[in-house]
N, C-alpha and C. Protein backbone atom coordinates (compact mmCIF):
# COMPACT_ATOMS: atom_id res chain seq x y z
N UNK A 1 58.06 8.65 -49.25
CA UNK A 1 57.20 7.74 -48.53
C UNK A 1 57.03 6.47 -49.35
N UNK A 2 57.24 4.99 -48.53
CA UNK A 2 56.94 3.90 -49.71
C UNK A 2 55.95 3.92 -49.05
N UNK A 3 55.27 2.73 -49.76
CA UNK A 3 53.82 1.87 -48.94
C UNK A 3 54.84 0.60 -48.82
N UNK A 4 54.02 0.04 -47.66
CA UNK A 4 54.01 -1.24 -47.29
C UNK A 4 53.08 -1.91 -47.24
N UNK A 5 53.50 -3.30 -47.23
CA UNK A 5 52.25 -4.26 -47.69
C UNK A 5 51.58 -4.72 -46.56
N UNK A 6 50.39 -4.74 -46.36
CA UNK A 6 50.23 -5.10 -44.95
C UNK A 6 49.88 -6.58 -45.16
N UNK A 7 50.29 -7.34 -45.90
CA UNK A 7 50.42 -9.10 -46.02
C UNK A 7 52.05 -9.39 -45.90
N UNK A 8 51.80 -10.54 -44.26
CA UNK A 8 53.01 -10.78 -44.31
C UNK A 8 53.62 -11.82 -45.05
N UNK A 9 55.03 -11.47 -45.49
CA UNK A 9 55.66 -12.76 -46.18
C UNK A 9 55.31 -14.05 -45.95
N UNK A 10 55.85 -14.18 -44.05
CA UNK A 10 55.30 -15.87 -43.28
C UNK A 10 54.02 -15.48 -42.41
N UNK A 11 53.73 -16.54 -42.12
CA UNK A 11 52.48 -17.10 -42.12
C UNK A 11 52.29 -16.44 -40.35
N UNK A 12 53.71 -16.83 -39.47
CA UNK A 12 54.02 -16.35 -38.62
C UNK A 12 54.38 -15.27 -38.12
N UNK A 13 54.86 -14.44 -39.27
CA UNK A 13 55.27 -12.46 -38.92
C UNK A 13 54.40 -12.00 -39.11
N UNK A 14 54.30 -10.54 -38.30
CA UNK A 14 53.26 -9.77 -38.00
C UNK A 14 53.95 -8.63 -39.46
N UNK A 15 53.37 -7.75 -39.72
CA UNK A 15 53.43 -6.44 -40.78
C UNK A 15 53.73 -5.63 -39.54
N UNK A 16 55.14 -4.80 -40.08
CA UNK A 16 55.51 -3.74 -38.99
C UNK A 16 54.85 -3.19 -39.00
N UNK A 17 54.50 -2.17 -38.07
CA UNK A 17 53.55 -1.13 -37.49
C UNK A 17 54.60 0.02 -37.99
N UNK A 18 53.65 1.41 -38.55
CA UNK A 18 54.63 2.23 -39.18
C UNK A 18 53.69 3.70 -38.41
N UNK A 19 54.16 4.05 -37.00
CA UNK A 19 53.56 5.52 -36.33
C UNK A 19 53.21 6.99 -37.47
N UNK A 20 54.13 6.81 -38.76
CA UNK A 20 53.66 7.45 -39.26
C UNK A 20 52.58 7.19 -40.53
N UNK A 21 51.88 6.09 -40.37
CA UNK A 21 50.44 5.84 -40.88
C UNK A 21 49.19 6.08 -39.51
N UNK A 22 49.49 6.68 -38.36
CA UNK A 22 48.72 6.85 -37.83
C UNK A 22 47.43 8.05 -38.34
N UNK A 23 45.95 7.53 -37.89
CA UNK A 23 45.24 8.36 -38.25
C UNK A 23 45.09 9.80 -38.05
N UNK A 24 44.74 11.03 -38.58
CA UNK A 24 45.08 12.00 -37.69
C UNK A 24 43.43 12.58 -36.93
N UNK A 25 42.80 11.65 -37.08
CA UNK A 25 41.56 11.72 -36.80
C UNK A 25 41.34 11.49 -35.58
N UNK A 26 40.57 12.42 -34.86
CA UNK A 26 40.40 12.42 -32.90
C UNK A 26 39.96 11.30 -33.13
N UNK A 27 39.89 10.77 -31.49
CA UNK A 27 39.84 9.28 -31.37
C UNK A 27 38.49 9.56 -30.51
N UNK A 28 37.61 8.52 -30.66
CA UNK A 28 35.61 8.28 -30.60
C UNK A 28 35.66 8.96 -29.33
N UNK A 29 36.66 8.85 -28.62
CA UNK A 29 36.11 9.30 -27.05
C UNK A 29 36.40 10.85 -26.74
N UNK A 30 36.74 11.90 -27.58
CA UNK A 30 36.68 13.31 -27.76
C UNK A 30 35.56 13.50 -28.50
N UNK A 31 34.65 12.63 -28.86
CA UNK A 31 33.16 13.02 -29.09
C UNK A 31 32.23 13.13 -28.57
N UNK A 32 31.46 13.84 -28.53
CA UNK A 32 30.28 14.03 -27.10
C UNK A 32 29.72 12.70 -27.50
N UNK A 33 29.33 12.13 -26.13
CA UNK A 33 28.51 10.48 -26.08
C UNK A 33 26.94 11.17 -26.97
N UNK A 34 26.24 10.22 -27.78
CA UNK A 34 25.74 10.35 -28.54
C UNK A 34 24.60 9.46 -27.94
N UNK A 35 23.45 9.11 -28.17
CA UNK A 35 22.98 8.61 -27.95
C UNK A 35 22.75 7.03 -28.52
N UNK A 36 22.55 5.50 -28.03
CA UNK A 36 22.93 4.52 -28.71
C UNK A 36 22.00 4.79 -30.09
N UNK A 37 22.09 4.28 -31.08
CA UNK A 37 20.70 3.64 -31.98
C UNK A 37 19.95 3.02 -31.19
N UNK A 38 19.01 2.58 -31.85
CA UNK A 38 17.58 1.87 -30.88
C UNK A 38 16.96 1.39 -32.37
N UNK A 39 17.29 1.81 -33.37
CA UNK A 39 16.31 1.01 -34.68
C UNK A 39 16.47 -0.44 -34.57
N UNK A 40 16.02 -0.94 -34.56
CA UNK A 40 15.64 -2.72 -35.15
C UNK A 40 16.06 -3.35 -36.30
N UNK A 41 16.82 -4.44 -36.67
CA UNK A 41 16.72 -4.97 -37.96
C UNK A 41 15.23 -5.24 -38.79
N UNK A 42 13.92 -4.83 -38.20
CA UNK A 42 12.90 -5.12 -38.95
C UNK A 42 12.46 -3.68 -38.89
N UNK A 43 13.11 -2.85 -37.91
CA UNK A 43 12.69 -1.61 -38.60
C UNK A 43 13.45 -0.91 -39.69
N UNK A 44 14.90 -1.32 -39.66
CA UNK A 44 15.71 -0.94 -41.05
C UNK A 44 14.89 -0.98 -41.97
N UNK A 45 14.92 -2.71 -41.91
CA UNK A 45 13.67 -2.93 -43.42
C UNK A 45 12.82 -2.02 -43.36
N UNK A 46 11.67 -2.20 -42.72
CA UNK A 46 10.67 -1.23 -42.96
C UNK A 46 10.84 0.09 -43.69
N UNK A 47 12.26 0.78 -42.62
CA UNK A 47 12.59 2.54 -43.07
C UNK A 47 13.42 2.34 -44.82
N UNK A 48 14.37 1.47 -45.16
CA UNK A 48 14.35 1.04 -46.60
C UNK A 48 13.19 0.93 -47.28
N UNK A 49 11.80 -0.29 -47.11
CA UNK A 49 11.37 -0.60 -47.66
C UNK A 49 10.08 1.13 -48.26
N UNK A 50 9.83 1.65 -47.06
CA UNK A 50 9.48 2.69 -47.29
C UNK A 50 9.97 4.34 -47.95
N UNK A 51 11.43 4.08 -47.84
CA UNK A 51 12.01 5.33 -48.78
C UNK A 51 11.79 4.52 -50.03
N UNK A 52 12.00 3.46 -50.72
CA UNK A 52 11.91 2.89 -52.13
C UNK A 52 10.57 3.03 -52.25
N UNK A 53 9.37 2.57 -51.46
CA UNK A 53 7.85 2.91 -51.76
C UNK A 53 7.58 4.45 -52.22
N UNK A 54 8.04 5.31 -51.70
CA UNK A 54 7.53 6.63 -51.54
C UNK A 54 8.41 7.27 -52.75
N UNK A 55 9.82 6.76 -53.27
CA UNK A 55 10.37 7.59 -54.44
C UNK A 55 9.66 6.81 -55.59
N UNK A 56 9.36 5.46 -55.55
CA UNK A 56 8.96 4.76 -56.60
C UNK A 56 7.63 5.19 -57.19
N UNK A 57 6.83 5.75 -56.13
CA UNK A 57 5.20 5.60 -56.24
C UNK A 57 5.21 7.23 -56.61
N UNK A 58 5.84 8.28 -55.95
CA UNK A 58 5.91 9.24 -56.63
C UNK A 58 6.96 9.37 -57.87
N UNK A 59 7.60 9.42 -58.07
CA UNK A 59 8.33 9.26 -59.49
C UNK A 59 7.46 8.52 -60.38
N UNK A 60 6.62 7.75 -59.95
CA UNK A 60 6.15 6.95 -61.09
C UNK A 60 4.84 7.23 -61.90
N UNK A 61 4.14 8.22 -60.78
CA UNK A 61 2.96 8.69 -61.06
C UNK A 61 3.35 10.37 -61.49
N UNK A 62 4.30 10.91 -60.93
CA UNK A 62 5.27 12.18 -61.77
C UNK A 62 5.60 12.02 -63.36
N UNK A 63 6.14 10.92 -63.31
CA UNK A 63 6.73 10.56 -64.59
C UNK A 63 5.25 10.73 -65.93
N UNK A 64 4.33 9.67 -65.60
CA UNK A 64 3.27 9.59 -66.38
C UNK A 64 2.55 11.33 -66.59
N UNK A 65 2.47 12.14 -65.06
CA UNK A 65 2.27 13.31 -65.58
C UNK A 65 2.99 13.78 -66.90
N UNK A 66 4.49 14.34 -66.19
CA UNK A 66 5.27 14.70 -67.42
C UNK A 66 5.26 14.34 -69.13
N UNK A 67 4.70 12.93 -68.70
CA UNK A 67 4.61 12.08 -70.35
C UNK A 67 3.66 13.04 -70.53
N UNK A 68 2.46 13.14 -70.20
CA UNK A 68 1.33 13.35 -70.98
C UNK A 68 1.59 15.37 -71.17
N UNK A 69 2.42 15.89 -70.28
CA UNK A 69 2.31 17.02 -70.18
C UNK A 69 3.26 17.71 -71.26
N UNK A 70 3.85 16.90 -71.64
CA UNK A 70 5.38 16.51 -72.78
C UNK A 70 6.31 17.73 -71.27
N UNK A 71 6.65 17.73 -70.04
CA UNK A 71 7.31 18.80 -69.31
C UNK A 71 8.52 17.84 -68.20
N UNK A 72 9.39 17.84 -68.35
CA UNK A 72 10.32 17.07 -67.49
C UNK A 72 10.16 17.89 -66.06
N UNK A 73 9.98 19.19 -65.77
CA UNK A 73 10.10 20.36 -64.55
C UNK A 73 9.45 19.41 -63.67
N UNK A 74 8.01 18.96 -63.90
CA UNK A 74 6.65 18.51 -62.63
C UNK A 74 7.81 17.30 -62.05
N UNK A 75 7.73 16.54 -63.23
CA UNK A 75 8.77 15.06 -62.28
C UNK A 75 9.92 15.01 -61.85
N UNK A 76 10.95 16.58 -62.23
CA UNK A 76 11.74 16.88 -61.23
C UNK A 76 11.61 17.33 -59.95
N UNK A 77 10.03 18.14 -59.70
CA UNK A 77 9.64 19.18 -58.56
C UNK A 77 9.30 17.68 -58.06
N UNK A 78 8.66 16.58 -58.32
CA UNK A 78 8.06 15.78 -57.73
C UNK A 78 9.21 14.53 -57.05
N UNK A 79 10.08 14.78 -57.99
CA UNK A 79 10.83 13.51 -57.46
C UNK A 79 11.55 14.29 -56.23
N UNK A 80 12.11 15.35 -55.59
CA UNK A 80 12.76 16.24 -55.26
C UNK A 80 12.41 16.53 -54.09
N UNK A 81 10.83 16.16 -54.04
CA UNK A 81 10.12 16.42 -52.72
C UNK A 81 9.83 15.44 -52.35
N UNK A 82 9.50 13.73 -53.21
CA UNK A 82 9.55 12.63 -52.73
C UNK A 82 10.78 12.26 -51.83
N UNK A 83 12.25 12.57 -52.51
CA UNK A 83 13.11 12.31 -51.37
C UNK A 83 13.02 13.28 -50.67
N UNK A 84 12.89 14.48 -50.38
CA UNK A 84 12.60 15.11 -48.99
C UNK A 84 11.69 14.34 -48.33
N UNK A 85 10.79 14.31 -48.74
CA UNK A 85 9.26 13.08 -47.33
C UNK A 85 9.97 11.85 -47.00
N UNK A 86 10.67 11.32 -48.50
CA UNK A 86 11.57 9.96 -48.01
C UNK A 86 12.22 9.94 -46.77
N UNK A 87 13.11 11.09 -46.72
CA UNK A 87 14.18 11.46 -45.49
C UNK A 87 13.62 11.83 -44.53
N UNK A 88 12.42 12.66 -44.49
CA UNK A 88 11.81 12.95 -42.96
C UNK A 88 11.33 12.00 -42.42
N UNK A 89 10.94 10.95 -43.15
CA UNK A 89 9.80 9.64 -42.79
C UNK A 89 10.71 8.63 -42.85
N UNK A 90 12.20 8.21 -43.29
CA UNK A 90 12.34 6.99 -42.88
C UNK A 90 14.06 7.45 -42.23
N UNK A 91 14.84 8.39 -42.07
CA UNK A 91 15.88 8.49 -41.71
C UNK A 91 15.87 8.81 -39.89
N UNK A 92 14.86 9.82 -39.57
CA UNK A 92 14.90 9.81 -37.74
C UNK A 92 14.28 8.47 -37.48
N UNK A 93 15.01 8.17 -36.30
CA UNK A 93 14.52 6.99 -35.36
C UNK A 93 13.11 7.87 -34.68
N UNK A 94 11.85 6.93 -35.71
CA UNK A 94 10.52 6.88 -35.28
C UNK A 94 10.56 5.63 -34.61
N UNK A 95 9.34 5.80 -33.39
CA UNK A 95 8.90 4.85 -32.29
C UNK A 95 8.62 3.51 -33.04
N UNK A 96 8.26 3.85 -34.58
CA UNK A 96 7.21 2.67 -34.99
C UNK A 96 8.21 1.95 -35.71
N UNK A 97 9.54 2.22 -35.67
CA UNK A 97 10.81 1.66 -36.14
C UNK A 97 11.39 1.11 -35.13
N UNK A 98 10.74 0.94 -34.14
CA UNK A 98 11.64 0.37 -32.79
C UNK A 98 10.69 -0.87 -31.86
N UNK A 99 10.11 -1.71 -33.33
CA UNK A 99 8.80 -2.60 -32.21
C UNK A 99 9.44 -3.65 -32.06
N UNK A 100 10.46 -4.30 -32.42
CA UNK A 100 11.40 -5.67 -32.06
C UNK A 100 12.74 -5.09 -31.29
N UNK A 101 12.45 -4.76 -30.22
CA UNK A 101 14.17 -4.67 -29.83
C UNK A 101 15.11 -5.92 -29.83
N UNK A 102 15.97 -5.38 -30.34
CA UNK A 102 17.82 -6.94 -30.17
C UNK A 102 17.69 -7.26 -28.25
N UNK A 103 17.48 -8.74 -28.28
CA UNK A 103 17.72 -8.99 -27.14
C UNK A 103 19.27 -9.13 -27.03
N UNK A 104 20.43 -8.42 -26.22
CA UNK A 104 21.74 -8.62 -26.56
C UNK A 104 22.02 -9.75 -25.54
N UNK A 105 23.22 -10.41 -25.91
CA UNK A 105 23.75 -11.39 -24.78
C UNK A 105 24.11 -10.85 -23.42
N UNK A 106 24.15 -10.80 -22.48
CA UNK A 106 25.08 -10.08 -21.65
C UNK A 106 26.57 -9.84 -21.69
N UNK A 107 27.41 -9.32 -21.52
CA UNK A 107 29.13 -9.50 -21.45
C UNK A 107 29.64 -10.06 -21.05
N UNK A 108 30.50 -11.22 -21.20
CA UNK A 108 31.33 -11.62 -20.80
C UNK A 108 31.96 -11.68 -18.93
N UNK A 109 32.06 -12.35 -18.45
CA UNK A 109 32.56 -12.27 -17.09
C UNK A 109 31.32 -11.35 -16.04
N UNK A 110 30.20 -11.16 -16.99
CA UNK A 110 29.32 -10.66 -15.75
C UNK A 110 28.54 -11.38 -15.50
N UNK A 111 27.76 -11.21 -14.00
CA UNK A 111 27.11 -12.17 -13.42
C UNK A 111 26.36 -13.12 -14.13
N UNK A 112 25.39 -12.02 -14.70
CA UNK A 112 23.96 -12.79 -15.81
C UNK A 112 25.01 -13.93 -16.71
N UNK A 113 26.29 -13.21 -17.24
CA UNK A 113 26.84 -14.48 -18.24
C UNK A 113 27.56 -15.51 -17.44
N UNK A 114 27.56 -15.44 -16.02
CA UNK A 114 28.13 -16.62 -15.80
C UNK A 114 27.01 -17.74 -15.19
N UNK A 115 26.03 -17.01 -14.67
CA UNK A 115 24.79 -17.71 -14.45
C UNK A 115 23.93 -18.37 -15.70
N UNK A 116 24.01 -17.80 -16.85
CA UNK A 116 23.62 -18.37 -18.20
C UNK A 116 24.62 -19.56 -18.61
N UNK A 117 25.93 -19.10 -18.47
CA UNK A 117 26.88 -20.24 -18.49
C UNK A 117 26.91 -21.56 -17.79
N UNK A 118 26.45 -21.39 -16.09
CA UNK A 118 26.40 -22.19 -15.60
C UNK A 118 25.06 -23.17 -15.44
N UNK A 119 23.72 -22.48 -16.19
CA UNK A 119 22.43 -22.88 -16.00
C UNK A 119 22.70 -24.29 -17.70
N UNK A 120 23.36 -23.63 -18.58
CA UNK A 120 23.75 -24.23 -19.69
C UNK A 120 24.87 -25.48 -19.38
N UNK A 121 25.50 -25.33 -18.60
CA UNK A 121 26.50 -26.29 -18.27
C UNK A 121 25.43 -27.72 -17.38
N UNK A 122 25.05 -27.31 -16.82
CA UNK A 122 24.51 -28.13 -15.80
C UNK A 122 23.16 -28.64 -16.33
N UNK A 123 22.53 -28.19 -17.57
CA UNK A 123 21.95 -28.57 -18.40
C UNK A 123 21.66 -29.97 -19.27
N UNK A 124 23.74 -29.64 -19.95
CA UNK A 124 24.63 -30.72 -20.39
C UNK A 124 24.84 -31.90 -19.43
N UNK A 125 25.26 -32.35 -18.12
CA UNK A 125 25.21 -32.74 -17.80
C UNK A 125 24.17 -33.73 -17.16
N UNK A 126 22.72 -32.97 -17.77
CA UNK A 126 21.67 -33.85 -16.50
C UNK A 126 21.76 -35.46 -17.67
């Protein structure tokens, strides 16, 4: 087997296509339909900003135990169960992760986008 380069020489040739680099991985549509996401870019943040709150604030108040206890065990049991609460509390899509929905554009060639197209066109012109 060689490799090939997938940069072509000219600027103008395509990189041959080689059937036996195909993936052998089922293709998305032999997967049961899934349900879309629905999180928010301000609920990402939030579900980030809150797994880093919750390992930081416990690890950090674990840690000071252990110092004083001279015992590494407590701030392992503690950090251990911080990311468990981390993961229950910021990995499922909660309601309170979903208060900005993405307004999306419509698609292409459908009504709403040609009526947006044409409300914008005629816009330009006044």
């Amino acid at each position: 087997a060689r490799l090939r380069c997938c940069i072509p020489r000219d600027r103008n040739q395509r990189p041959a296509s080689d059937s036996s680099l195909a993936s052998p991985l089922p293709r998305p549509s032999s997967f049961p339909s899934l349900p879309p996401p629905a999180m928010d870019y301000k609920g990402q943040w939030l579900s980030e900003l809150l797994f880093y709150w919750i390992i930081l604030g416990v690890g950090g108040v674990s840690w000071v135990y252990g110092w004083t206890q001279s015992d590494f065990f407590p701030v392992f049991v503690a950090w251990l169960g911080s990311v468990a609460l981390a993961c229950i509390v910021c990995v499922p899509d909660w309601p309170f992760f979903n208060r900005n929905p993405i307004q999306w554009l419509p698609p292409i060639g459908s009504d709403e986008y040609l009526e947006l197209k044409n409300r914008g066109s005629s816009k330009k012109g006044q």
